[in-house]
Protein backbone atom coordinates (compact mmCIF):
# COMPACT_ATOMS: atom_id res chain seq x y z
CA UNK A 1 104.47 -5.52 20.06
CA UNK A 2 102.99 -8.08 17.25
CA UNK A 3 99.95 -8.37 19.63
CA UNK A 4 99.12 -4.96 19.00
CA UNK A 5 100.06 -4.68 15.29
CA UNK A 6 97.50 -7.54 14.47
CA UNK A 7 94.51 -5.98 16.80
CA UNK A 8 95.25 -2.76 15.21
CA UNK A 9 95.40 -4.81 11.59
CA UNK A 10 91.77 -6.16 12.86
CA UNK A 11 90.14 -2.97 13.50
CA UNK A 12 91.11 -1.36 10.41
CA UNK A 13 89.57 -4.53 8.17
CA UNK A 14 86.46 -4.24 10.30
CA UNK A 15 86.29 -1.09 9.70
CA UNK A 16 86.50 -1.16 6.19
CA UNK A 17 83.70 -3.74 5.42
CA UNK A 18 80.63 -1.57 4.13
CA UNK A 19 77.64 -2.05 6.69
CA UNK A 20 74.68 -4.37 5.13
CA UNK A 21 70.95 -2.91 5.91
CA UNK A 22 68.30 -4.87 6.53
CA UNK A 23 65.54 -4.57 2.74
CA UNK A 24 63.00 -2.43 3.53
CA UNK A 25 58.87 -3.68 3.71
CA UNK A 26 56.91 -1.85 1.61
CA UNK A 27 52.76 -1.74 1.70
CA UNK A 28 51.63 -2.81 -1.64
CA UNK A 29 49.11 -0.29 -2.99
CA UNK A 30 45.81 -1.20 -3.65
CA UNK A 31 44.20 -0.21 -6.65
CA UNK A 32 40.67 1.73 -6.88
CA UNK A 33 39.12 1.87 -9.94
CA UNK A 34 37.20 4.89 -8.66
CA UNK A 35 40.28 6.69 -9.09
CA UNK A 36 41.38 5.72 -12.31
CA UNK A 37 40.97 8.39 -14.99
CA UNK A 38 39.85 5.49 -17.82
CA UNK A 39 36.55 4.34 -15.62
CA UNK A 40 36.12 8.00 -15.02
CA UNK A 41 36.04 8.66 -18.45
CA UNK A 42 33.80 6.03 -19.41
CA UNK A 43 31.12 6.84 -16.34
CA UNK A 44 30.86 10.57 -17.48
CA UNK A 45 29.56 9.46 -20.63
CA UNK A 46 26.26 7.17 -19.20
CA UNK A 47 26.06 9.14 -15.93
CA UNK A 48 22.83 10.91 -17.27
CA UNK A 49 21.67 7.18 -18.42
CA UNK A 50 21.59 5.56 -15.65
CA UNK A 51 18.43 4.29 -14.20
CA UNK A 52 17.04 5.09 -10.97
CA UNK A 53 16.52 1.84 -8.71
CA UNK A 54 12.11 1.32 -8.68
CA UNK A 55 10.83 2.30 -4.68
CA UNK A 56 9.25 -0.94 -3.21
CA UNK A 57 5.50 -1.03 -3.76
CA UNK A 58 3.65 -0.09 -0.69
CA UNK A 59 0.29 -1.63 0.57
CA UNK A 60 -1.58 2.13 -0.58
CA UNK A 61 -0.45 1.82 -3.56
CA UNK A 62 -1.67 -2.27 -4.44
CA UNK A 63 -4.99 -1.33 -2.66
CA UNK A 64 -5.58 2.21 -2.97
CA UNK A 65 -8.97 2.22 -1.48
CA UNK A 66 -7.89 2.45 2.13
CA UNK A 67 -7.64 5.71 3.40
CA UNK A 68 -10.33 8.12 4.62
CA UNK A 69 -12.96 9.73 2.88
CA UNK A 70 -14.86 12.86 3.51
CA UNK A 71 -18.25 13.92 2.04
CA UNK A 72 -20.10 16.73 1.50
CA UNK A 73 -23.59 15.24 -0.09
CA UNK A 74 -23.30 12.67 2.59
CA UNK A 75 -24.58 14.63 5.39
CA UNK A 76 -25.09 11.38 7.13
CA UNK A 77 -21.79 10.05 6.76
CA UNK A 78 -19.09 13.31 6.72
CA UNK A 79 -16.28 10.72 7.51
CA UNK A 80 -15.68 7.48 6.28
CA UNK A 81 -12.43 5.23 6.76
CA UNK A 82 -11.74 1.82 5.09
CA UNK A 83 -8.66 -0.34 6.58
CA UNK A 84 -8.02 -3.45 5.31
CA UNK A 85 -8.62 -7.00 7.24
CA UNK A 86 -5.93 -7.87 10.15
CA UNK A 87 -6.13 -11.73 8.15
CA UNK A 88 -7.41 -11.30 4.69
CA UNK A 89 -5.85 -9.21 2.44
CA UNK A 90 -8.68 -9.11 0.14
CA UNK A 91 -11.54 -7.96 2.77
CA UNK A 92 -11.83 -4.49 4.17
CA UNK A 93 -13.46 -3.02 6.66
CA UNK A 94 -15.76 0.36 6.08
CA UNK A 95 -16.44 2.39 9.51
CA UNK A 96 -18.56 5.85 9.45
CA UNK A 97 -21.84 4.72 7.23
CA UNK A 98 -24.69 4.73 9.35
CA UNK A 99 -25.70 1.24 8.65
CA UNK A 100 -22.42 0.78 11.11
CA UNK A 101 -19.05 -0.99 10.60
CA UNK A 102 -19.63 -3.26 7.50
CA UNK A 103 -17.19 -5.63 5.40
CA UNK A 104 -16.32 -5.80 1.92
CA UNK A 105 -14.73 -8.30 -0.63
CA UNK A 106 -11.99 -7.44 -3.36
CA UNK A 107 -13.98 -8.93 -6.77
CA UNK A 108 -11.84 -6.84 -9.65
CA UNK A 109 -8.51 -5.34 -8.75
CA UNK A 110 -7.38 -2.61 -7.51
CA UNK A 111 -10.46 -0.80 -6.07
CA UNK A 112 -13.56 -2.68 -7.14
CA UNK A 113 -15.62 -4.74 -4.09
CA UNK A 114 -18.85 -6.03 -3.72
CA UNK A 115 -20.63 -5.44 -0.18
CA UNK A 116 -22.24 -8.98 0.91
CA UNK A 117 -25.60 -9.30 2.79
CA UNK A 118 -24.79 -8.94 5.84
CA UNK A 119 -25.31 -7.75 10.14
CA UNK A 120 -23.63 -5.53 11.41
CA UNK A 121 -22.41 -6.33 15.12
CA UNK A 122 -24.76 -3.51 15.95
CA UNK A 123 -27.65 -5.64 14.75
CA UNK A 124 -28.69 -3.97 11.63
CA UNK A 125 -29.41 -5.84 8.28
CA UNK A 126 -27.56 -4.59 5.49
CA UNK A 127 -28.31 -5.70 2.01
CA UNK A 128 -26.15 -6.24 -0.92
CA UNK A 129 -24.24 -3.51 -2.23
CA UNK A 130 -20.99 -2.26 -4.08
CA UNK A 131 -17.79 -0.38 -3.61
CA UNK A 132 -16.10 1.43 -6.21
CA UNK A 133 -12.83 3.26 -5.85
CA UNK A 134 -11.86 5.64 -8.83
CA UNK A 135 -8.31 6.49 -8.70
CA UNK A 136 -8.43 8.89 -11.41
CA UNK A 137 -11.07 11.22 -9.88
CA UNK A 138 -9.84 10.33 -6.07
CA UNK A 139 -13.78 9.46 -5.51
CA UNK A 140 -15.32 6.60 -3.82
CA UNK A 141 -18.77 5.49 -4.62
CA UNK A 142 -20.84 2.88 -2.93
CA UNK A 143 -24.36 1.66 -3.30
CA UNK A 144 -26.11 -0.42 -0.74
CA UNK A 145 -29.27 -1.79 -1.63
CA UNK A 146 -28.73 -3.08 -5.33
CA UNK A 147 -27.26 -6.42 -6.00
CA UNK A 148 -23.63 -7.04 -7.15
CA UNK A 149 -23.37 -6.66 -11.08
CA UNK A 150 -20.99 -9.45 -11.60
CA UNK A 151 -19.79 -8.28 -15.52
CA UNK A 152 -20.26 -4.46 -15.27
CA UNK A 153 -20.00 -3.56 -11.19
CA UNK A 154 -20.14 0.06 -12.27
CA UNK A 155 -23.75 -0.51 -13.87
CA UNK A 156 -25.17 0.11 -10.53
CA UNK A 157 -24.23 3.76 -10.28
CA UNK A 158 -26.23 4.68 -13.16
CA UNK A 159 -29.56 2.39 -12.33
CA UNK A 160 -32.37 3.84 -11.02
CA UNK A 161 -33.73 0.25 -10.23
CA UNK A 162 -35.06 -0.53 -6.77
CA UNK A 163 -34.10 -3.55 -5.27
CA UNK A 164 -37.33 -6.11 -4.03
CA UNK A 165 -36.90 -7.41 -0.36
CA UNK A 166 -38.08 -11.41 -0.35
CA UNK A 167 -41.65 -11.39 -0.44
CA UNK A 168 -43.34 -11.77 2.93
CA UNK A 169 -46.79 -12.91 4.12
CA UNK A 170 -49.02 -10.83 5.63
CA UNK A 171 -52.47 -12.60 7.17
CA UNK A 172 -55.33 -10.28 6.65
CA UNK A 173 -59.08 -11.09 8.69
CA UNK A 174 -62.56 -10.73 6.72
CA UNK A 175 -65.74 -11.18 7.92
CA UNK A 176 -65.72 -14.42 6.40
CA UNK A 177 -62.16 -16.44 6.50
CA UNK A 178 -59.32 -15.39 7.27
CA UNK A 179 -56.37 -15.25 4.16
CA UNK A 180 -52.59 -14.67 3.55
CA UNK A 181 -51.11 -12.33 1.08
CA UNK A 182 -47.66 -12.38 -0.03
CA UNK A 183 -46.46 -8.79 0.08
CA UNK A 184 -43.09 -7.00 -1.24
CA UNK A 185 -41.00 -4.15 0.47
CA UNK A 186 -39.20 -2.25 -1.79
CA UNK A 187 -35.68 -1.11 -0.30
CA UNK A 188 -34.48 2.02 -1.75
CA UNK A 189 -31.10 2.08 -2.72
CA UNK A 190 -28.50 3.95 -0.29
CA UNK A 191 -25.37 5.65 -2.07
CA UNK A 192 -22.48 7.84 -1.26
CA UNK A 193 -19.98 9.73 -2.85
CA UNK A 194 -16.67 10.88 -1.21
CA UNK A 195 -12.93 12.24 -1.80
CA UNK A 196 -10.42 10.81 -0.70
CA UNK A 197 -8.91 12.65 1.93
CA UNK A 198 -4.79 12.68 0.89
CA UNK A 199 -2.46 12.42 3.77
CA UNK A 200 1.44 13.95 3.82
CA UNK A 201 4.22 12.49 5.75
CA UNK A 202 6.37 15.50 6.86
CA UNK A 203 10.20 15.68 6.43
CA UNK A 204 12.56 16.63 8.56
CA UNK A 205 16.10 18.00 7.33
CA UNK A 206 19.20 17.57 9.27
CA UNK A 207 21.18 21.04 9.19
């Protein structure tokens, strides 16, 4: 009988001790200052101040002169394209002229190149000359035939000068000895005037 008095004196005890629960874990919140109402606040008044990041410069835009060029005094040369060196940045290449493909050397930048003596891989001589791109007036201009002006390049364009070939000799037969005379060939200039034809890269827009 005092065997079960005490278990029942046990379970009552038990019963009676309040249950302990285990402290709840909690995920500490992380702040975002792009939801706080102060930097909100202080954004709205320099959010029509802020500058735009500057586009990296492209290679068109250091050496404007490549492109292609259409002309219509230039019945001789309706197309022209200039693309620039595969190892020298500051040599182009001119295609479409009929003296054939010839090369030309960056002397003032951005757009200013003088045209060296030179043969074309076709063969042909070409004499000394100059390149002039005007951004402004989306022209080019080039003169072959008249030698680079090294202080005013532009000078050339508004010459009427003819350039001398080196003198040459020429034997000429009398009746009584025969002589040599040194000759000169006068090389009228060759120039031509294009526009630069502009090109568009189309855009596409994801709906």
């Amino acid at each position: 009988m005092a065997g079960t008095v005490l278990s029942l004196l046990s379970l009552s005890a038990a019963a009676q001790v309040p249950e302990t629960k285990a402290p709840e874990t909690t995920t500490p919140t992380t702040w975002d200052y792009k939801k706080n109402p102060t930097v909100d606040s202080i954004n709205a008044k320099y959010k029509d101040q802020v500058v735009a990041p500057r586009e990296a410069i492209t290679t068109a835009q250091i050496f404007p002169v490549l492109g292609t060029y259409q002309s219509t005094v230039n019945t001789d040369a309706p197309s022209v394209s200039i693309n620039m060196d595969a190892e020298n940045k500051g040599i182009v290449w001119i295609e479409g002229l009929p003296q054939g493909k010839i090369k030309a050397m960056l002397r003032k930048s951005p757009s200013t190149y003088k045209i060296p003596a030179q043969k074309t891989e076709e063969g042909k001589d070409v004499a000394e000359g100059t390149l002039i791109f005007d951004k402004d007036a989306n022209t080019l201009n080039i003169v072959i035939g008249k030698p680079y002006n090294t202080e005013d390049p532009g000078v050339v364009f508004t010459t009427t000068t003819e350039e001398s070939a080196p003198a040459e000799e020429v034997k000429t037969k009398t009746k009584t000895a025969k002589t040599k005379v040194k000759t000169k060939t006068v090389v009228k200039p060759w120039t031509y005037t294009g526009t630069k034809v502009e090109t568009t890269t189309a855009s596409t827009t994801n709906q």
